[in-house]
Protein backbone atom coordinates (compact mmCIF):
# COMPACT_ATOMS: atom_id res chain seq x y z
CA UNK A 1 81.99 145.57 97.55
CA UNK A 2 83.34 143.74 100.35
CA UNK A 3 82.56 140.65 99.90
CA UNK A 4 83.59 138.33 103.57
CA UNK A 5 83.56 134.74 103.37
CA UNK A 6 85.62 133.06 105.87
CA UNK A 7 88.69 133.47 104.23
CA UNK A 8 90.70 133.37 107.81
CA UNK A 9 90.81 129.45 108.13
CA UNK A 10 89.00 128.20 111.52
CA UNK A 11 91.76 127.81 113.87
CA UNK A 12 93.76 129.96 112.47
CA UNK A 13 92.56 133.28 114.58
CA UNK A 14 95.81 134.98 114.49
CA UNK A 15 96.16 135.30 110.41
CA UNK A 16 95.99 138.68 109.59
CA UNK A 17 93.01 139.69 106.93
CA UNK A 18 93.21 140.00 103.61
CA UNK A 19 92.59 143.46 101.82
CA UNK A 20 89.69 144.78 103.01
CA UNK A 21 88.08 144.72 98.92
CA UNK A 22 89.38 141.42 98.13
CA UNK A 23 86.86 138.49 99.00
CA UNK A 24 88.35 138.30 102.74
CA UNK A 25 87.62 136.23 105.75
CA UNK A 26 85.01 137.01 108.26
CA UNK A 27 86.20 136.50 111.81
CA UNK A 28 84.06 134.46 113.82
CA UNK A 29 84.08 136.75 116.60
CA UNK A 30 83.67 139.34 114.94
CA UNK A 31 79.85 141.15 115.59
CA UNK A 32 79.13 143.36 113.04
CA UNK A 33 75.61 141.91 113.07
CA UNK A 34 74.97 142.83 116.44
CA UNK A 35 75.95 146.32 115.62
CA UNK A 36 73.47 146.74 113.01
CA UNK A 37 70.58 144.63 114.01
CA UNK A 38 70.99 144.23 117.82
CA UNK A 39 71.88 141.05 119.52
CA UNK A 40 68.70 139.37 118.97
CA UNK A 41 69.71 138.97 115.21
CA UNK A 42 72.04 135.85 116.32
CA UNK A 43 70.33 134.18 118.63
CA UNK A 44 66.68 134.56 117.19
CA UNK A 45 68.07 132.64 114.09
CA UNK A 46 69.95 130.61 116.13
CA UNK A 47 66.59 129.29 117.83
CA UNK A 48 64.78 129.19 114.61
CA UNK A 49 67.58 126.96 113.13
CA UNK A 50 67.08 124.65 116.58
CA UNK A 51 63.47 124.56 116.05
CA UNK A 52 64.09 124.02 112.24
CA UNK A 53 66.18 120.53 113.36
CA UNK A 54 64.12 119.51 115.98
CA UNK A 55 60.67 119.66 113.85
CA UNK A 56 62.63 117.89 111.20
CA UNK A 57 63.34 115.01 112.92
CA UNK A 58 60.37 114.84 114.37
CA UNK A 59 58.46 114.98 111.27
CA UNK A 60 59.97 111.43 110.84
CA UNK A 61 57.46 109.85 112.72
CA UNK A 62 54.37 111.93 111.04
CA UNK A 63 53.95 110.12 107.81
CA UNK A 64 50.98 112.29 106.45
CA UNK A 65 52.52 115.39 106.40
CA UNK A 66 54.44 114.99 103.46
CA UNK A 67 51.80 115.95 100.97
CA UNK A 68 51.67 119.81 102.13
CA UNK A 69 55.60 120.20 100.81
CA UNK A 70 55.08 122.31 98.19
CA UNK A 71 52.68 124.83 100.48
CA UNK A 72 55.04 124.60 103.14
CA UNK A 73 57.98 125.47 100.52
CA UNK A 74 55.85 128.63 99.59
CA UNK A 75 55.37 129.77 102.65
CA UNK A 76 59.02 129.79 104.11
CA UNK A 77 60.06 131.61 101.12
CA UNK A 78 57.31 134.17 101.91
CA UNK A 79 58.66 134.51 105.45
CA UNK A 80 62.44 134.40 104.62
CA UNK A 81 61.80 137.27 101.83
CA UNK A 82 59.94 139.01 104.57
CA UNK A 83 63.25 138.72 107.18
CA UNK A 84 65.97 139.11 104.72
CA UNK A 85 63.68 142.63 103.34
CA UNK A 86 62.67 144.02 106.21
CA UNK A 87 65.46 142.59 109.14
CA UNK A 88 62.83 141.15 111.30
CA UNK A 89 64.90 138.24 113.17
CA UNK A 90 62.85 138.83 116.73
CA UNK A 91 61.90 135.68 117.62
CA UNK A 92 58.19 135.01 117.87
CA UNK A 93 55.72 132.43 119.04
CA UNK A 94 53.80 132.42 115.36
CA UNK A 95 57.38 132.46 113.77
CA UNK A 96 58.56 129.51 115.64
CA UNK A 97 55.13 127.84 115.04
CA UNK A 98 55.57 128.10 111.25
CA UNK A 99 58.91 127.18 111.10
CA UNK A 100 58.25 124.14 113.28
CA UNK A 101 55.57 123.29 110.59
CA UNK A 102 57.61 124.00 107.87
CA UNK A 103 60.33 121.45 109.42
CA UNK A 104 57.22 118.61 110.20
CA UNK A 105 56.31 118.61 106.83
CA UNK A 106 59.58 118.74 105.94
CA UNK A 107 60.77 115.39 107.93
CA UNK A 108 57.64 113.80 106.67
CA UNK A 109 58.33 113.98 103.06
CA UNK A 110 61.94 113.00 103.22
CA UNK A 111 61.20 110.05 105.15
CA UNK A 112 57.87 108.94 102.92
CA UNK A 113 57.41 105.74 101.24
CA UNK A 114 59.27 105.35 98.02
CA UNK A 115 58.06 103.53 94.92
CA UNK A 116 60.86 100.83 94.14
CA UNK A 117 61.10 98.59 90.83
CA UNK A 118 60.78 95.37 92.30
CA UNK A 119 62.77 92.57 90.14
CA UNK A 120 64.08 92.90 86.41
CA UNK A 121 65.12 96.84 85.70
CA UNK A 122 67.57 98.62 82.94
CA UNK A 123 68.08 101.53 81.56
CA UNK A 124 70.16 104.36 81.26
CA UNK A 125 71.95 105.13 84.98
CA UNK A 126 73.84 108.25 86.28
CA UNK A 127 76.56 107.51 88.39
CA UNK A 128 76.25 109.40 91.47
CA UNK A 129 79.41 108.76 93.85
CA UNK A 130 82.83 107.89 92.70
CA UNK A 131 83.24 104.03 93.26
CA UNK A 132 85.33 102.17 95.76
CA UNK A 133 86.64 99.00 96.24
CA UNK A 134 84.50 96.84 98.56
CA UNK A 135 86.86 93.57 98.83
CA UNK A 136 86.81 91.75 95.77
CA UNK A 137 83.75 94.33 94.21
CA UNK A 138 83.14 97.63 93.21
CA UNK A 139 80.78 99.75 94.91
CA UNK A 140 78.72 102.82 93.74
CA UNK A 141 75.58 104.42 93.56
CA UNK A 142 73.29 104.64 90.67
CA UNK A 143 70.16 106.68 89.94
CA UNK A 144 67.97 104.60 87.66
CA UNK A 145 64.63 106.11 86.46
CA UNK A 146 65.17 109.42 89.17
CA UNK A 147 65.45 106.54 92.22
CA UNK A 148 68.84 105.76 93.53
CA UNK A 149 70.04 102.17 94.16
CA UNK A 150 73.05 100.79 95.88
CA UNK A 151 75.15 98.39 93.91
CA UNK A 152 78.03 96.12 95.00
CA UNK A 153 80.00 94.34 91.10
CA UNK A 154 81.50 91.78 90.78
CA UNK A 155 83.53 90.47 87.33
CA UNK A 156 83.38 92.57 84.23
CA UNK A 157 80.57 95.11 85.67
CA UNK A 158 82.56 95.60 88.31
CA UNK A 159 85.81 96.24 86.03
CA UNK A 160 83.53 98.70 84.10
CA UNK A 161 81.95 101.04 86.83
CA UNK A 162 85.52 101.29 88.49
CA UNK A 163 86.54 103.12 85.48
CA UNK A 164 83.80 105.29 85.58
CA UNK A 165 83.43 108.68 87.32
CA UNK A 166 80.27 110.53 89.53
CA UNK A 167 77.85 112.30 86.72
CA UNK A 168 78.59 109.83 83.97
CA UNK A 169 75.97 107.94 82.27
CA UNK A 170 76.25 104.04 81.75
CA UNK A 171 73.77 101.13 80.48
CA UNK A 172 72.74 99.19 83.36
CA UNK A 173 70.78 96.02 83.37
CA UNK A 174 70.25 93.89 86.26
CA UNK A 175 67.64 93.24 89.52
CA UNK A 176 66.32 95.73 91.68
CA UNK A 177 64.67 95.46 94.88
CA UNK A 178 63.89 97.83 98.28
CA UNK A 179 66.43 98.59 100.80
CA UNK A 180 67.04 96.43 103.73
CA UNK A 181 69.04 95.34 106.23
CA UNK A 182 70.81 97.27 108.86
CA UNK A 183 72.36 99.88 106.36
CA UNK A 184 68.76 100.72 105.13
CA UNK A 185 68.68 103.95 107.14
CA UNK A 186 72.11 105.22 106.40
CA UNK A 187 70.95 104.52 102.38
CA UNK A 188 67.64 106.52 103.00
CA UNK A 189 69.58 109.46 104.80
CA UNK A 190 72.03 109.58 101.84
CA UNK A 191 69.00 109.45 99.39
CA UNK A 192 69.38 105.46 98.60
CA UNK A 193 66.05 104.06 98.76
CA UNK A 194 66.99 100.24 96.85
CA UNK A 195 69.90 97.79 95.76
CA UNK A 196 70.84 96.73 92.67
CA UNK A 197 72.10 93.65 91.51
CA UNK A 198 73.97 94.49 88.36
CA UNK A 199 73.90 91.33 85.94
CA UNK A 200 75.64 93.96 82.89
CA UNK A 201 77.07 97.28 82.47
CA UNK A 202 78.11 98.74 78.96
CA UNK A 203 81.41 99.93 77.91
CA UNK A 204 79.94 103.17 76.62
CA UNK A 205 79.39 105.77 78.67
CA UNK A 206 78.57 109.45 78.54
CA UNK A 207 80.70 111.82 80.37
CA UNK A 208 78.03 113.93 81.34
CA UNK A 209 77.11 117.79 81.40
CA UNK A 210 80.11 120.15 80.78
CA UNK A 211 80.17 121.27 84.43
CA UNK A 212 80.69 117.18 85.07
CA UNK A 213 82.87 116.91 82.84
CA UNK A 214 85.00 119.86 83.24
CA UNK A 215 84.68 118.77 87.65
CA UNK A 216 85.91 115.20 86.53
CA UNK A 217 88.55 116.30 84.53
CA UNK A 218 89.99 118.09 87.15
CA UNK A 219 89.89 115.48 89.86
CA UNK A 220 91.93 113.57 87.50
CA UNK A 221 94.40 115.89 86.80
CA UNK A 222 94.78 116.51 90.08
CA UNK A 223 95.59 112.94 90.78
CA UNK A 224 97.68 113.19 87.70
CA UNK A 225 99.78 116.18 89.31
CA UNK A 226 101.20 114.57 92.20
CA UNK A 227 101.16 110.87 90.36
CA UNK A 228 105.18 110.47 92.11
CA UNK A 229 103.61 110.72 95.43
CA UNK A 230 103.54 107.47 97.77
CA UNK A 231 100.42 106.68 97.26
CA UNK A 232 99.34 106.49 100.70
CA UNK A 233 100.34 110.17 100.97
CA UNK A 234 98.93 110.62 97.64
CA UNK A 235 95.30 109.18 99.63
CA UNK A 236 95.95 111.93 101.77
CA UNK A 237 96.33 115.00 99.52
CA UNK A 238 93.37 114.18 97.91
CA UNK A 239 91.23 113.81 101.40
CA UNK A 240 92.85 117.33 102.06
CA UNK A 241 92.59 119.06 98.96
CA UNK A 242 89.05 117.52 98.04
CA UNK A 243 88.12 115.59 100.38
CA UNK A 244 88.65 112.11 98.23
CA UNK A 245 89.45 109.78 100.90
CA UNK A 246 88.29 106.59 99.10
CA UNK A 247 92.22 105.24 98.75
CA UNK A 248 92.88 105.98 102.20
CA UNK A 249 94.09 102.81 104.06
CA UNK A 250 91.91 101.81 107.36
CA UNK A 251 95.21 102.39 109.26
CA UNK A 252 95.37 106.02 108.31
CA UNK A 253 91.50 106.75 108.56
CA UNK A 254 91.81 105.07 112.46
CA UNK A 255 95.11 107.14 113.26
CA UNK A 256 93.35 110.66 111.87
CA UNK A 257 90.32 109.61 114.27
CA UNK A 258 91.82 108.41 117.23
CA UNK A 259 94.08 112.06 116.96
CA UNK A 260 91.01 114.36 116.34
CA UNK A 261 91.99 115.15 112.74
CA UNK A 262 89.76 113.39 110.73
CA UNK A 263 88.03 116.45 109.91
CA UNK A 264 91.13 117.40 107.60
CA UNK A 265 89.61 114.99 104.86
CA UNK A 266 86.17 116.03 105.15
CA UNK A 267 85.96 119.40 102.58
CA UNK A 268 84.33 122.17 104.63
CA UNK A 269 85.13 126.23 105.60
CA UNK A 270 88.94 125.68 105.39
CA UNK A 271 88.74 124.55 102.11
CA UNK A 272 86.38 127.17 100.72
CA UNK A 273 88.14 129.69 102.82
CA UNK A 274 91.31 129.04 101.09
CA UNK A 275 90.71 128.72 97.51
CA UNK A 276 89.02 132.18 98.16
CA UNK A 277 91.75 133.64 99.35
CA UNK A 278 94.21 131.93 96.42
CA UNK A 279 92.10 133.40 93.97
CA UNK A 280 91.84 137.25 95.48
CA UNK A 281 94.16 138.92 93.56
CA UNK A 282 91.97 138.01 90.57
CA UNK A 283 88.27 138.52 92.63
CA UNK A 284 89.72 142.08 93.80
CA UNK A 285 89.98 143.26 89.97
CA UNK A 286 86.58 143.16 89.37
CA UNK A 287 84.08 144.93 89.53
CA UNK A 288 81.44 144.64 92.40
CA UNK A 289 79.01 142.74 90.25
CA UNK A 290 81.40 140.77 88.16
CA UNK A 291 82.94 139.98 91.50
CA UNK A 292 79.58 138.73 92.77
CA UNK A 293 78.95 136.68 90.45
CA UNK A 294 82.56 134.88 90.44
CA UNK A 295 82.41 133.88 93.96
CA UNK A 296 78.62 132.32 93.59
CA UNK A 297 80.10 130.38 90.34
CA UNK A 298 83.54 129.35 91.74
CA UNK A 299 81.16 128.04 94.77
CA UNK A 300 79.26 126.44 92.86
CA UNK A 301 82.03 124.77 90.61
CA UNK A 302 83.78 123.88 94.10
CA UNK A 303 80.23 122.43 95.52
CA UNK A 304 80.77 119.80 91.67
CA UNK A 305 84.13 119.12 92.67
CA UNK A 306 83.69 118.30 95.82
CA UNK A 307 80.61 115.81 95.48
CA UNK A 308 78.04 118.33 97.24
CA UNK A 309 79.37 116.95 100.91
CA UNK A 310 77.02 118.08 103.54
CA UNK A 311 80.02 119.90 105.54
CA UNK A 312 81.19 121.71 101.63
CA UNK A 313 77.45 122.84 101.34
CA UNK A 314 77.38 123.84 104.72
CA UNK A 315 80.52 126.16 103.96
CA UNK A 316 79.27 127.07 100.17
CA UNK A 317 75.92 128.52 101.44
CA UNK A 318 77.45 130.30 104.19
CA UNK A 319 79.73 131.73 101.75
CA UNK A 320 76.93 132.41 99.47
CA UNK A 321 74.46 134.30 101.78
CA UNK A 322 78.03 136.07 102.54
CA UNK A 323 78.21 137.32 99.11
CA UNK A 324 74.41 137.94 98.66
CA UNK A 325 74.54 140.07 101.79
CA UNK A 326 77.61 141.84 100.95
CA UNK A 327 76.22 142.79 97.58
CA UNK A 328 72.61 144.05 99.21
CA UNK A 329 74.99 146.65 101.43
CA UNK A 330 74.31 145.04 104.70
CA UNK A 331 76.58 142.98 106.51
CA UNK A 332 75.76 139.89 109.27
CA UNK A 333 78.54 138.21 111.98
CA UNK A 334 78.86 134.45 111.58
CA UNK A 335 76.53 133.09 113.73
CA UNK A 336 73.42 134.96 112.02
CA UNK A 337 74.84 133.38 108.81
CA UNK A 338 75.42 129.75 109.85
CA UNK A 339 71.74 129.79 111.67
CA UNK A 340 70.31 131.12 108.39
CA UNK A 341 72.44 128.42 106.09
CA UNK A 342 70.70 125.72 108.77
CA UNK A 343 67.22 126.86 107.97
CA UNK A 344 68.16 126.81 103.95
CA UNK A 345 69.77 123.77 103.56
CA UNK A 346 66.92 122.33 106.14
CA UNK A 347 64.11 122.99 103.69
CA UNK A 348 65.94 122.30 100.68
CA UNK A 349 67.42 118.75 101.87
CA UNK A 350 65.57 117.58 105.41
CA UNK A 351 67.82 114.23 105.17
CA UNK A 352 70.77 116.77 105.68
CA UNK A 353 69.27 116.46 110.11
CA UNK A 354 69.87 113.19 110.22
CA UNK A 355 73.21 113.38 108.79
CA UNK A 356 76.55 113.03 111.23
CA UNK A 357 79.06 114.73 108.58
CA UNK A 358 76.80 117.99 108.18
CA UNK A 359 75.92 117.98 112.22
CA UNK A 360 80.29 117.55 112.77
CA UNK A 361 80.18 120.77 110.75
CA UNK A 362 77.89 122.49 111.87
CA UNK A 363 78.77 121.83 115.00
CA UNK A 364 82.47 122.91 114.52
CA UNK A 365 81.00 125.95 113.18
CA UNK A 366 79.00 127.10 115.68
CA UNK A 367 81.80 126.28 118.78
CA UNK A 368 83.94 128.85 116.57
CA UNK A 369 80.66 131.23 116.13
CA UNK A 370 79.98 131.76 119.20
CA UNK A 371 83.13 130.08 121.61
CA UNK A 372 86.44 131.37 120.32
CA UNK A 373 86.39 134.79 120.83
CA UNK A 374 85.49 134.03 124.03
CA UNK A 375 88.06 131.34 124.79
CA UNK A 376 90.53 133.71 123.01
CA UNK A 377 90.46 136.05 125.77
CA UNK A 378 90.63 133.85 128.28
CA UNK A 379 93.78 132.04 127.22
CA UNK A 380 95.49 134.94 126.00
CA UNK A 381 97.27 135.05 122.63
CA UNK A 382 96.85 131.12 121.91
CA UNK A 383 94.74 131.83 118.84
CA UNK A 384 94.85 128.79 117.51
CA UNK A 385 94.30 126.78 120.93
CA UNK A 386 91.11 128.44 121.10
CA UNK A 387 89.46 128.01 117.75
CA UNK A 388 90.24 124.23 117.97
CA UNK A 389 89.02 124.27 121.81
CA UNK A 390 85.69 125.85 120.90
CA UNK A 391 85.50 123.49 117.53
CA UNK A 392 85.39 120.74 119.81
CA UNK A 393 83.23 121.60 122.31
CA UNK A 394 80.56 121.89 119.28
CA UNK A 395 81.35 118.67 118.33
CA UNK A 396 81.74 117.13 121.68
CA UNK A 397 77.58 116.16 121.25
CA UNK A 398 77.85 114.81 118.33
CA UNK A 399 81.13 112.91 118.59
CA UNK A 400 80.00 111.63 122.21
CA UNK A 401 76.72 110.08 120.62
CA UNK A 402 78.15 108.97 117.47
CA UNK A 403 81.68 107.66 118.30
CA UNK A 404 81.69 107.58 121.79
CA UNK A 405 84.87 109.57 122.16
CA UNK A 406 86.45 113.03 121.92
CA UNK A 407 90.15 112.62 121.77
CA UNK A 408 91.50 115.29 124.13
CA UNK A 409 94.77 114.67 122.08
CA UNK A 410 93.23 116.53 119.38
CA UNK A 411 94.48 119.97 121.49
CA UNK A 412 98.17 119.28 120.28
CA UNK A 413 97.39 117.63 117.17
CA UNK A 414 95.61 120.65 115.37
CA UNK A 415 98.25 123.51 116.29
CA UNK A 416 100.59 121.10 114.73
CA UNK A 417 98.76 120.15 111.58
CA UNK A 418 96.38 122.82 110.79
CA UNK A 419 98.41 125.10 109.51
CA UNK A 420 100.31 122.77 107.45
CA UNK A 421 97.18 121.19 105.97
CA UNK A 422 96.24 124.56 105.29
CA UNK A 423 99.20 125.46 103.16
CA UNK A 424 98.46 122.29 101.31
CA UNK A 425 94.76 123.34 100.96
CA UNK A 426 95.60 126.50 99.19
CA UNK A 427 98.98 125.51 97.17
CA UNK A 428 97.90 122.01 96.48
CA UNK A 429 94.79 121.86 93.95
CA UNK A 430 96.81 125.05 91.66
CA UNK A 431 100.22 123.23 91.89
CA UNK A 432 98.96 120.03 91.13
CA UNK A 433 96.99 121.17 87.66
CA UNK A 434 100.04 122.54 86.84
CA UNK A 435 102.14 120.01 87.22
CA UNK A 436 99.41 117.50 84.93
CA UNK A 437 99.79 120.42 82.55
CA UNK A 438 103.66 120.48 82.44
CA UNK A 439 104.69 117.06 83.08
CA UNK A 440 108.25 117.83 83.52
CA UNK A 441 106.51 119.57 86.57
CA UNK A 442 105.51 116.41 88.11
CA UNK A 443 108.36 115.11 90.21
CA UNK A 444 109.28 118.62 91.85
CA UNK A 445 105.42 118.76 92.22
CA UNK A 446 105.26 115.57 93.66
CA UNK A 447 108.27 116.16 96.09
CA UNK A 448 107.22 119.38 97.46
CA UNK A 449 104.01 118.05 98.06
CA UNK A 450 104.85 115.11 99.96
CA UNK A 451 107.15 116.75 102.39
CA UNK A 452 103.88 118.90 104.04
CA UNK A 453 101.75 115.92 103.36
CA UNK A 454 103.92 113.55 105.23
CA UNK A 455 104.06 116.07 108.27
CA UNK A 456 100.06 116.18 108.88
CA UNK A 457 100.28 111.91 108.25
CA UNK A 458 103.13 111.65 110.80
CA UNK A 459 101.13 114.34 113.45
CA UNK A 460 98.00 111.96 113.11
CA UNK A 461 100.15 108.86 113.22
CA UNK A 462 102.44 110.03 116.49
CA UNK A 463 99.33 111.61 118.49
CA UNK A 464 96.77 108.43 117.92
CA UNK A 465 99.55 106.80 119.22
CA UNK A 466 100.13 108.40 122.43
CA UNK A 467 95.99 109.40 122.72
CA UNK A 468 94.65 108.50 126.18
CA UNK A 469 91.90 106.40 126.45
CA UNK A 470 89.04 105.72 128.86
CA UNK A 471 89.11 107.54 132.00
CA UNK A 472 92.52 109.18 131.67
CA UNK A 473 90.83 110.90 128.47
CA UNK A 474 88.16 111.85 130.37
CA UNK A 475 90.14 112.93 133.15
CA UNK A 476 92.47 115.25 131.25
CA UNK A 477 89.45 117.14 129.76
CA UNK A 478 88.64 117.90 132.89
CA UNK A 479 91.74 119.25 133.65
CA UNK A 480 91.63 121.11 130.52
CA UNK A 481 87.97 122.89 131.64
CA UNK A 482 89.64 123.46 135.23
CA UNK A 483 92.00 125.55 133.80
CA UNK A 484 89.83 127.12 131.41
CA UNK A 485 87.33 127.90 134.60
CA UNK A 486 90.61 129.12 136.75
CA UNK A 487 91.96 131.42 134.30
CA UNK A 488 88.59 133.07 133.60
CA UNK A 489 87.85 133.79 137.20
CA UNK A 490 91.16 135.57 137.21
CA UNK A 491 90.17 137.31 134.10
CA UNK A 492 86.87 138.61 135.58
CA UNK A 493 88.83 138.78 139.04
C-alpha cells in the first residue's frame, strides 16, 4: 500500500521521493486525481469547501439555527459516505444547497449563547494550554465543569499553574464570570466563553490520561535534550520542532514576521511531512494494514503533542484522508484532499472559519495545490522559489486583512531557511530524546543543534532588517509579478 502524505516538504519541490512503498510525499502538482476522476474532482470540492466557509460565517449572524446540529451532522455524513462510495464530486445546485445549510447551522451553534457560572465556582479543572508568563502572572486556560475560562495568577496560584502542563488536572477555586472586553471574540473563536479569577489552586495535580502523559513527557524531554542551548535559540527549536513558541522573545517573534518566516513556528505539513519520512524505514516494514494503522496513530500522537493547532490538524487530516484513501485503492491529488479536509474539520469545529492560523494554512496550502506547478514551469528549475511564491500568494488575503503586510523579503528568506529548518524538523525531536535519555549526549546534542538553529534565527534577523516597507514593498511585488507575467508570455510565446 502506498500510502502518500506530503512527505516532500512544501517548498522543497526539487527533493526527490521517497520509495514508492514507504509512506512518501505527495507532490502538490502532481494530478493523479484528475486522471481517475476527471478535473471536476478538484474544483467541485474546492467550491464545496468555499461554500462550506462562507455559510459558516454567515451562520454567525443566524442565532436559531443552532438547534438542527445534530440533523445537520447526520446528513453530511450521509452525503460524504455517498461521495467518498460512489466518487460523485460534480458539483450541484442541491449539493451546494445542503452544504450551505450544513455550514448555517453550523456557524449558528458555534457562535450560540453559552451558560456561564456567574460568581463563586470550584472544582476539579483540566488545564488546556501550556501557561505563559503574562508580566508579573501566569496565564492559562482552564475547562471547569466542560466550559472553558481564561485565567490570568498572580502569587502562589500563579507559582502553581506555571508548573503545570496542558491535560493535567488541578483544584481550582475562585470567581467566574462571562467574557468581555475586546478579547471576547478571540476567547469565543478559541472556545473561551468566561474568565476566571483564581483566589486558590492545589498542589496536587493529576497528570492526566496516558496519551497526556506520555505527550507531556515528551515535550519535556525534548526541552531536556537540548537544555545547553542559549535559550533564546532553545525558544526557537521548540517553535520549529513543535511549534512551542511561548519563550520566544518579542524581538524574535517581530524579526520572523517582518521576514515572512513566522510560519516556521507554527506546526503544520512540514512538520508532519517530516516525521513521516524519519520514521519510513520502520512504516515500509509493515504490512499494509499494520502500516495503516501506524500512520493514523503516530498522527494522532503528533496532533497531542502538538496542542491540536488548527494549521497541525489541517496537515493531520490531510494526511489522514491520505492514508484512508490509499488503503481503499484509490488515490486523490492534493487539492481534492485539502478541499475535503476543509469540509471535515468545518463540521467538526465551525470556530476553525474564523480562525487566522488555520486560514494562513490553508491558505499556504492551497497556493502550493494549485500555484506551484504552475509557477515551476514558468521560472524554470527554481523549485523552491516557486513553492514559496505560490505559498504566498495564498496567504497574501489573509496576511493583507490581518496584518496589513506581505513581506516581499520573504522570497530570499525561505530558500535560505527552509531547508535548514527542515533538517532541524526531522533530526531535532529524535536527537533531542536521545540526548534526555543519554545525558552525556546533551552537550554534543545541544551544539549540533544550535549551529542550524542559529542559521534560520540569523536569516530572520538579517532579512527583517533589510525588509522594505510601504510603497517600496509594494513596488517590488510588482516587479516580482512583471517578471512572472514576462517570462510566461515567453513560455506560451
Amino acid at each position: 500500500m502506498d500510502l502518500r502524505v506530503d512527505a516532500t516538504p512544501p517548498g522543497n519541490m526539487n527533493r526527490a521521493p521517497v520509495d514508492e512503498e514507504d509512506v512518501t510525499g505527495q507532490s502538490y502538482d502532481d494530478p493523479p486525481d484528475e486522471v481517475s476522476h476527471g478535473v471536476s474532482a478538484s474544483v467541485g470540492l474546492t467550491i464545496l469547501a468555499v461554500v462550506m466557509w462562507v455559510s459558516v460565517m454567515v451562520g454567525e449572524h443566524a442565532p436559531g439555527l443552532w438547534s438542527l446540529r445534530t440533523a445537520s451532522c447526520i446528513v453530511f455524513v450521509l452525503l460524504f459516505f455517498y461521495w467518498w462510495r460512489y466518487k460523485r464530486w460534480q458539483v450541484s445546485i442541491l449539493t451546494m444547497l445542503v452544504v450551505g445549510a450544513v455550514g448555517l447551522v453550523g456557524g449558528s451553534s458555534a457562535w450560540r449563547e453559552v451558560p456561564v457560572i456567574d460568581g463563586a465556582c470550584s472544582g476539579n479543572a483540566t488545564v488546556r494550554t501550556d501557561p505563559t508568563w503574562v508580566g508579573n502572572g501566569v496565564g492559562v486556560v482552564l475547562e471547569l465543569h466542560g466550559k472553558r475560562y481564561r485565567v490570568i495568577a498572580h502569587g502562589a496560584p500563579g507559582a502553581h499553574l506555571a508548573n503545570r502542563l496542558a491535560g493535567e488536572h488541578v483544584m481550582v477555586t475562585g470567581t467566574c464570570s462571562k467574557t468581555t472586553g475586546p478579547y471576547s471574540r478571540y476567547d469565543r473563536i478559541t472556545h473561551v466563553v468566561g474568565r476566571m479569577t483564581v483566589q486558590s489552586v492545589s498542589e496536587d495535580f493529576s497528570e492526566g490520561s496516558i496519551a497526556v502523559r506520555a505527550a507531556n513527557r515528551m515535550r519535556v524531554a525534548l526541552r531536556d535534550g537540548v537544555a545547553l542551548m542559549p535559550r533564546n535559540l532553545q525558544a526557537l527549536f521548540a517553535g520549529l520542532v513543535i511549534g512551542d513558541d511561548r519563550d520566544q522573545s518579542r524581538e524574535m517573534v517581530s524579526q520572523f514576521r517582518a521576514s515572512g518566516l513566522s510560519h516556521l513556528c507554527a506546526v503544520s505539513g512540514q512538520n508532519v511531512a517530516y516525521l513521516l519520512a524519519a520514521l519510513s524505514p520502520v512504516l515500509r516494514r509493515l504490512r499494509r494494514n499494520g502500516r495503516f494503522i501506524a500512520v493514523l496513530m503516530i498522527l494522532a500522537w503528533f496532533v497531542l503533542l502538538t496542542r491540536a493547532e488548527p494549521s497541525v490538524l489541517r496537515a493531520a487530516v490531510m494526511a489522514g484522508l491520505v492514508a484512508v484513501n490509499a488503503a481503499s485503492g484509490t488515490s486523490m491529488n492534493a487539492r481534492t484532499i485539502l478541499a475535503s479536509t476543509v469540509i471535515v474539520l468545518l463540521v467538526l469545529d465551525p470556530m476553525l472559519a474564523w480562525s487566522v492560523g488555520f486560514a494562513l494554512s490553508v491558505g499556504a496550502t492551497a497556493g502550493l495545490a494549485w500555484l506551484s506547478g504552475r509557477l515551476g514551469n514558468i521560472i524554470g528549475r527554481h523549485g523552491m522559489l516557486a513553492a514559496t511564491l505560490a505559498a504566498q500568494v495564498g496567504t497574501m488575503p489573509v496576511s493583507f486583512f490581518v496584518f496589513g503586510y506581505v513581506p516581499v523579503v520573504s522570497l530570499i528568506a525561505n530558500p535560505l531557511a527552509l531547508w535548514v529548518a527542515g533538517m532541524v524538523m526531522m533530526v531535532g525531536l529524535p536527537l533531542a530524546l536521545l540526548a534526555s535519555l543519554l545525558t552525556p549526549l546533551v552537550p554534543l546534542v545541544s551544539w549540533a543543534m544550535t549551529i542550524p538553529v542559529a542559521w534560520v534565527a540569523g536569516v530572520a534577523r538579517i532579512c527583517s532588517e533589510v525588509s522594505p516597507h510601504g510603497s517600496l514593498n509594494v513596488g517590488l511585488w510588482l516587479c516580482v509579478a512583471g517578471g512572472i507575467w514576462h517570462r510566461w508570455r515567453r513560455t506560451v510565446a
